[in-house]
C-alpha atoms as a PDB file:
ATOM      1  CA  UNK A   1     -10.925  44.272 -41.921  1.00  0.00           C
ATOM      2  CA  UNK A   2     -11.144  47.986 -40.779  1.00  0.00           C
ATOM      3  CA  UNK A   3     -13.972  49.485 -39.209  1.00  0.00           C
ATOM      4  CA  UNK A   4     -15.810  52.153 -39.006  1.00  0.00           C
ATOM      5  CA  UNK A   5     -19.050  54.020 -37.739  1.00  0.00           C
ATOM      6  CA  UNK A   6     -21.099  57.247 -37.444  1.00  0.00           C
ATOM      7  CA  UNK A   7     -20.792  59.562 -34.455  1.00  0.00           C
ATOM      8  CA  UNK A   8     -23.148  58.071 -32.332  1.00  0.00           C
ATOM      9  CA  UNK A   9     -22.216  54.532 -32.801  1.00  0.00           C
ATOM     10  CA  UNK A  10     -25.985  53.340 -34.068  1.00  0.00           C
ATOM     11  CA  UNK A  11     -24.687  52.510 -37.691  1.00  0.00           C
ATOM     12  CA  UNK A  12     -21.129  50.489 -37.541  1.00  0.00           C
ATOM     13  CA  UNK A  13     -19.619  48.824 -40.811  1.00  0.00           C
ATOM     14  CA  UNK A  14     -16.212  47.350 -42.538  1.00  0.00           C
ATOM     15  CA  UNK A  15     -14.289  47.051 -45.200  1.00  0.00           C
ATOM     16  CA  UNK A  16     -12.462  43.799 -46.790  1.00  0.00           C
ATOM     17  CA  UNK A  17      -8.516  44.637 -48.587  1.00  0.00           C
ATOM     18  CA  UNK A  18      -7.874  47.793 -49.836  1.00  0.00           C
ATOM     19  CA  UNK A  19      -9.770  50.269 -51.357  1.00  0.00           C
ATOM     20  CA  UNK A  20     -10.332  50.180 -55.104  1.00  0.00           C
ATOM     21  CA  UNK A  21      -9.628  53.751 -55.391  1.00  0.00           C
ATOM     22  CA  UNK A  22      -8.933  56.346 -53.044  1.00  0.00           C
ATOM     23  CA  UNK A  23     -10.934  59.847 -54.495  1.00  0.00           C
ATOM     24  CA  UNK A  24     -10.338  63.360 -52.954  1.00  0.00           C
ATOM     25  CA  UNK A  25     -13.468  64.585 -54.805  1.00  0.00           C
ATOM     26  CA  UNK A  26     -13.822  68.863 -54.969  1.00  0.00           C
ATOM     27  CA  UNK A  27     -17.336  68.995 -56.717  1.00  0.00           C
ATOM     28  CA  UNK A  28     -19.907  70.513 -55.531  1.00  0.00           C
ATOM     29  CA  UNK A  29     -21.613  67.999 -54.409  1.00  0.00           C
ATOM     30  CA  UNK A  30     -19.189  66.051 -52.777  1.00  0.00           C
ATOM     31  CA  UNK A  31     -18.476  69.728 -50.648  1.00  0.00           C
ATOM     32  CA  UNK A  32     -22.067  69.666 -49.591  1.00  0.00           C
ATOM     33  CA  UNK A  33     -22.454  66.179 -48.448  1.00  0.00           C
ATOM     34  CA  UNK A  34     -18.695  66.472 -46.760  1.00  0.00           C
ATOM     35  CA  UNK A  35     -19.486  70.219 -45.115  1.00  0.00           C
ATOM     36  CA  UNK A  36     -15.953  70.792 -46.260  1.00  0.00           C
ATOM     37  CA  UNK A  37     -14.088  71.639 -49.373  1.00  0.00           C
ATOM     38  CA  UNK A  38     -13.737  68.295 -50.620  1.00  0.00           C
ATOM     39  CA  UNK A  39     -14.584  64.743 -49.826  1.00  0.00           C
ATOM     40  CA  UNK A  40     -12.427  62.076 -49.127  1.00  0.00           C
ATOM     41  CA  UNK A  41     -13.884  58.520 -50.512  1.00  0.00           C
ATOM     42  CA  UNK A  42     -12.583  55.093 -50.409  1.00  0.00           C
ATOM     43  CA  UNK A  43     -13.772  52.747 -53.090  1.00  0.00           C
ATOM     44  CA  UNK A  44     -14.679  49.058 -52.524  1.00  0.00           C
ATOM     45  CA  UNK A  45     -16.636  46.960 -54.543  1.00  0.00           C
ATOM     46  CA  UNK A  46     -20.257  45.884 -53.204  1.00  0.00           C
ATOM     47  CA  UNK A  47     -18.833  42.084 -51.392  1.00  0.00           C
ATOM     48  CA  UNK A  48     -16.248  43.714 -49.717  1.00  0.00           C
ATOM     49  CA  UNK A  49     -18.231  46.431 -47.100  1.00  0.00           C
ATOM     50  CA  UNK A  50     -20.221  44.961 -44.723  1.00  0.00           C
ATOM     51  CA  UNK A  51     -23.012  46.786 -42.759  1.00  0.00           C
ATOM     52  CA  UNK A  52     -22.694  45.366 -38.994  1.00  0.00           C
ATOM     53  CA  UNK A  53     -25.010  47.244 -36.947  1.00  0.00           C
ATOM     54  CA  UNK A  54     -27.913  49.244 -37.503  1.00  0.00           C
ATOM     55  CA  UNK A  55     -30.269  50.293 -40.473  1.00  0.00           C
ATOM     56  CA  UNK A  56     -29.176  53.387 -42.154  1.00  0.00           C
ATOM     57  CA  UNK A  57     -31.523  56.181 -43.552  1.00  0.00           C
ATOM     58  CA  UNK A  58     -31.256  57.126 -47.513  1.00  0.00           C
ATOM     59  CA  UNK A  59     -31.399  60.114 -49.284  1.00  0.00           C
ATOM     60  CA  UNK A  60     -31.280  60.038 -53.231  1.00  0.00           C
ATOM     61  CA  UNK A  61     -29.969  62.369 -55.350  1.00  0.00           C
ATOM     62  CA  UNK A  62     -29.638  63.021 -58.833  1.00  0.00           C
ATOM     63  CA  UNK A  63     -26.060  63.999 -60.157  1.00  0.00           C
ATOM     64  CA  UNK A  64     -26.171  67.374 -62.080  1.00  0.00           C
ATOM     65  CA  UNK A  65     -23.112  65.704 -64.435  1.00  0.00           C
ATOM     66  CA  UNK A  66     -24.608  62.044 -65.053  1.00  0.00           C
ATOM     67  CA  UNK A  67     -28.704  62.500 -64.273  1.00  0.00           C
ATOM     68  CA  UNK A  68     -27.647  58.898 -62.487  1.00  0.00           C
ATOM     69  CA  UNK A  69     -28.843  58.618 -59.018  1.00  0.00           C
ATOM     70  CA  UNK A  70     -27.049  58.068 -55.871  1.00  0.00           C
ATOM     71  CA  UNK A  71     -27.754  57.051 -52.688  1.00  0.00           C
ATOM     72  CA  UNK A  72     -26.465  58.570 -49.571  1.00  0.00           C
ATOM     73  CA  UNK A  73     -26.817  56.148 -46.634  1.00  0.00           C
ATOM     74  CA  UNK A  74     -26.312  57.870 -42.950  1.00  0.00           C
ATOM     75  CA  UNK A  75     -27.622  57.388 -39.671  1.00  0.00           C
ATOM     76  CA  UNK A  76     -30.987  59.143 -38.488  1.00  0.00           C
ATOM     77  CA  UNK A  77     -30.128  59.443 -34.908  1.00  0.00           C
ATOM     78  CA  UNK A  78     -26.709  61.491 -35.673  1.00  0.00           C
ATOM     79  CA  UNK A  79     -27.299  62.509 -39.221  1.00  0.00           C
ATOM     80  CA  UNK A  80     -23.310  61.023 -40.210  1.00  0.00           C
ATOM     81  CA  UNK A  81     -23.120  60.002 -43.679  1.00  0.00           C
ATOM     82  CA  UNK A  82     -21.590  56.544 -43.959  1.00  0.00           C
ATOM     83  CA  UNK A  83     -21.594  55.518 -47.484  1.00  0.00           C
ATOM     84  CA  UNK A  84     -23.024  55.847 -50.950  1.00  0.00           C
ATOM     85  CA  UNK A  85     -24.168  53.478 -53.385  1.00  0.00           C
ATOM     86  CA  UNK A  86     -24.124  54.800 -57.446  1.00  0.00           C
ATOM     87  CA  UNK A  87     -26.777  53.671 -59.868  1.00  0.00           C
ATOM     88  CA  UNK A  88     -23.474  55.106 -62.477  1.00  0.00           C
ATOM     89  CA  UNK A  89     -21.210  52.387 -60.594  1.00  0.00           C
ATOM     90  CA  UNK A  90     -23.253  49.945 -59.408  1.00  0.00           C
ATOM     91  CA  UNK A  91     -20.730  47.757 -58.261  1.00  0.00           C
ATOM     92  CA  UNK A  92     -19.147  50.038 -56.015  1.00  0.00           C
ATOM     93  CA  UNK A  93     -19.375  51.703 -52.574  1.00  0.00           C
ATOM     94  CA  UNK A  94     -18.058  54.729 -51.474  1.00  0.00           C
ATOM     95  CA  UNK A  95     -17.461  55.104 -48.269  1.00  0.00           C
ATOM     96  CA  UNK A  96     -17.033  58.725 -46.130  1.00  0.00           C
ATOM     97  CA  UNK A  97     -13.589  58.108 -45.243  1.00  0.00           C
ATOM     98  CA  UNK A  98     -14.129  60.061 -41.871  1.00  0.00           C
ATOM     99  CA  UNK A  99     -16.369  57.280 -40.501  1.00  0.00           C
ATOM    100  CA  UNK A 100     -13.350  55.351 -40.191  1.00  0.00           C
ATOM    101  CA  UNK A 101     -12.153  54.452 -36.576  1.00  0.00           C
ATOM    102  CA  UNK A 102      -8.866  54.581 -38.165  1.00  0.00           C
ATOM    103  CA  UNK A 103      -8.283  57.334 -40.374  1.00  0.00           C
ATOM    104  CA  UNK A 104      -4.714  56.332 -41.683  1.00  0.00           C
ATOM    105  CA  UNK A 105      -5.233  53.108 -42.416  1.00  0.00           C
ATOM    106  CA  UNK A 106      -5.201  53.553 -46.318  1.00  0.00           C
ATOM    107  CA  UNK A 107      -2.804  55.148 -48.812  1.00  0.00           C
ATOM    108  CA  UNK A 108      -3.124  58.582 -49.795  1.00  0.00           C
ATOM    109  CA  UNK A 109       0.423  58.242 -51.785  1.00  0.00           C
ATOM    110  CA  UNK A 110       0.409  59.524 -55.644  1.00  0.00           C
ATOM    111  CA  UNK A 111      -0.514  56.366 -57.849  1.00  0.00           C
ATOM    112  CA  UNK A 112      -3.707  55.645 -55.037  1.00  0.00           C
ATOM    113  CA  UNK A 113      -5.158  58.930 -54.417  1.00  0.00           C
ATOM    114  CA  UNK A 114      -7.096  60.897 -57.057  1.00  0.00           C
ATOM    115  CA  UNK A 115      -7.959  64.372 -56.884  1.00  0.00           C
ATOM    116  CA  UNK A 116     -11.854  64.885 -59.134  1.00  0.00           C
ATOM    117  CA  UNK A 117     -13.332  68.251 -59.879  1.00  0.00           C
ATOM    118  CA  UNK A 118     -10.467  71.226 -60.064  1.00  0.00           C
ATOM    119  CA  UNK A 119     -12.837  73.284 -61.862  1.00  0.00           C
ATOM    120  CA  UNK A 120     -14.682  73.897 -58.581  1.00  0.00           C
ATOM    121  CA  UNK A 121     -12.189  73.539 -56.017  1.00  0.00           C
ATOM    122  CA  UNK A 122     -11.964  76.325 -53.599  1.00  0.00           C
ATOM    123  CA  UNK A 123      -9.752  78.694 -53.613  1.00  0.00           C
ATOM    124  CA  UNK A 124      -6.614  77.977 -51.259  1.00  0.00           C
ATOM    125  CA  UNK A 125      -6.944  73.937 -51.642  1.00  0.00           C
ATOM    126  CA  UNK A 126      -3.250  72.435 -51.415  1.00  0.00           C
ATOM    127  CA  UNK A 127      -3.113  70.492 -54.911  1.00  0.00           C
ATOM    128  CA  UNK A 128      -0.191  67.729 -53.841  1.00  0.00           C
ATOM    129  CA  UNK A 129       2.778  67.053 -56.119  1.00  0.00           C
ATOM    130  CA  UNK A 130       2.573  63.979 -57.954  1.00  0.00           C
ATOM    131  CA  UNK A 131      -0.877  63.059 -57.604  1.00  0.00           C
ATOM    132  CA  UNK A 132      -3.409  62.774 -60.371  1.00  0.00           C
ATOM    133  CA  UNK A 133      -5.581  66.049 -60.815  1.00  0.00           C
ATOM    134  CA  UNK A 134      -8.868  65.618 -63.159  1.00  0.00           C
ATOM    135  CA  UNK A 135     -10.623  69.000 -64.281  1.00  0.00           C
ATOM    136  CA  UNK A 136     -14.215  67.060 -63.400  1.00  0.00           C
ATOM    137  CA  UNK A 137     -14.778  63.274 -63.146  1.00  0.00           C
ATOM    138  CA  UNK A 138     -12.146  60.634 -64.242  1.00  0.00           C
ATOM    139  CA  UNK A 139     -14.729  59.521 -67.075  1.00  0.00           C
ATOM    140  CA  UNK A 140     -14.720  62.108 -69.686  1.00  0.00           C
ATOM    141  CA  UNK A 141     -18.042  60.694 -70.876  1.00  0.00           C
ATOM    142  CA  UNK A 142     -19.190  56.846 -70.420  1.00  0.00           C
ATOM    143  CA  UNK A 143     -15.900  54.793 -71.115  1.00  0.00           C
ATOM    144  CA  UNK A 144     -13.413  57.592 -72.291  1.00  0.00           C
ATOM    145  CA  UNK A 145     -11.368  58.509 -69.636  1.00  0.00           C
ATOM    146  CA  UNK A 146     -10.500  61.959 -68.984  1.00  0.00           C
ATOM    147  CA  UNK A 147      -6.524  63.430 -69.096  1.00  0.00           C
ATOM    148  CA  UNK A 148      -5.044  64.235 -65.951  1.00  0.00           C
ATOM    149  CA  UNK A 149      -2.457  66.701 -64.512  1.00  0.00           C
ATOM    150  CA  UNK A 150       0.298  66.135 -62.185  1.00  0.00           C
ATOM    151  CA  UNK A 151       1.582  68.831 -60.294  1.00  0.00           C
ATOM    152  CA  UNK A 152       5.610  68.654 -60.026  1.00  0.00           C
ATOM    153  CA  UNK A 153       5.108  70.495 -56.193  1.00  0.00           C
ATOM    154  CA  UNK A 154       2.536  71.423 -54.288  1.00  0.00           C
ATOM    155  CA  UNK A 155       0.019  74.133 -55.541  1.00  0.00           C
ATOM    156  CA  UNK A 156      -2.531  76.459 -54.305  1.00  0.00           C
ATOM    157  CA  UNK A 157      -5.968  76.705 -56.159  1.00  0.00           C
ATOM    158  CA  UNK A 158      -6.186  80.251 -57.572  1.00  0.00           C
ATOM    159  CA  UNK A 159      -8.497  81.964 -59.783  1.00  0.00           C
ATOM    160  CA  UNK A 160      -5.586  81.352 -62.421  1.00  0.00           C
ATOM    161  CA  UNK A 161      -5.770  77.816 -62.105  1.00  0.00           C
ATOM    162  CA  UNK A 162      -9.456  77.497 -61.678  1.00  0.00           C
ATOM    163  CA  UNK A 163     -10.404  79.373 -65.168  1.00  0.00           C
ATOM    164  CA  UNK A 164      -7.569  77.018 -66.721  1.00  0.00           C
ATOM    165  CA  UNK A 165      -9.498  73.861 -65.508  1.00  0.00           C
ATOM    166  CA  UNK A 166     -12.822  75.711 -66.850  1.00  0.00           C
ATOM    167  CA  UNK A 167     -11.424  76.770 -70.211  1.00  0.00           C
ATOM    168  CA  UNK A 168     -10.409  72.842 -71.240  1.00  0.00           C
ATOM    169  CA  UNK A 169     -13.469  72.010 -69.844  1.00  0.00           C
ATOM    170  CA  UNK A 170     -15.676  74.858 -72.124  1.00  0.00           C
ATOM    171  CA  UNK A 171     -17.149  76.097 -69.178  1.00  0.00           C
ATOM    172  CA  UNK A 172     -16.736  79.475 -68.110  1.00  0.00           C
ATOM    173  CA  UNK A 173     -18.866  79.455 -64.669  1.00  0.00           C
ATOM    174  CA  UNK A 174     -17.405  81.004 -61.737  1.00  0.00           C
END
């Protein structure tokens, strides 16, 4: 098991196994909730994360891409976001792999690690060689799965790249 908790140390949890999937997710959303330029979220399904201390808060939100809620549990004393739960998925948990007390205990190797949402990465984000890269979600729409890229080295995010990844998906937003 591997544990983690917020800042504080009110809300503590763990995970069973591996995670399901291992998302490096550059929506906008995911940058909000994170404060960063992307968040990094380790999937596990519902039995295997277990809440061992405390009573997190919830905030719900409604995805601009699905209209499906989600619920973003974190701690009211600290404000750390712990973990989500997706009415989309809801047989999964993301967790905010930060909360961790470990932080390298799971992969981030090509084949485990999946990079969502290139059409609104930042500018500068390192793009790692032989990983998959997804223009938005993985799911194109509900059970068609989207094509990804792979990167033969390492690449910066550039306005080049970025109105690419908005052009296949017919979105010209900047």
């Amino acid at each position: 098991m591997q544990k983690g908790r917020c800042l504080c140390g009110e809300i503590e949890f763990a995970v069973e196994g591996p995670p399901n999937d291992v998302i490096n997710c550059h929506c906008n959303f995911c940058q909000r909730a994170a404060g960063s330029a992307y968040l990094v979220e380790t999937l596990f399904g519902k039995a295997k994360f277990h809440l061992l201390k405390g009573s997190p808060k919830v905030y719900e939100h409604r995805s601009e891409g699905s209209a499906k809620r989600i619920q973003i549990h974190f701690c009211d004393r600290c404000g750390t976001k712990t973990h989500m739960l997706f009415e989309r998925f809801p047989s999964s948990v993301g967790v905010f792999s930060g909360t961790y007390d470990d932080a390298d205990w799971f992969e981030h190797a090509p084949g485990r690690a999946l990079h969502f949402f290139l059409s609104t990465a930042p500018l500068g984000t390192v793009l790692p060689a032989g990983h998959e890269v997804y223009d938005a979600h993985y799911w194109q729409s509900e059970g068609i799965p989207a094509v990804p890229q792979v990167f033969e080295t390492h690449e910066l995010m550039t306005l080049e790249l970025k109105a690419e990844s908005r052009r296949r998906l017919g979105t010209s937003k900047s």
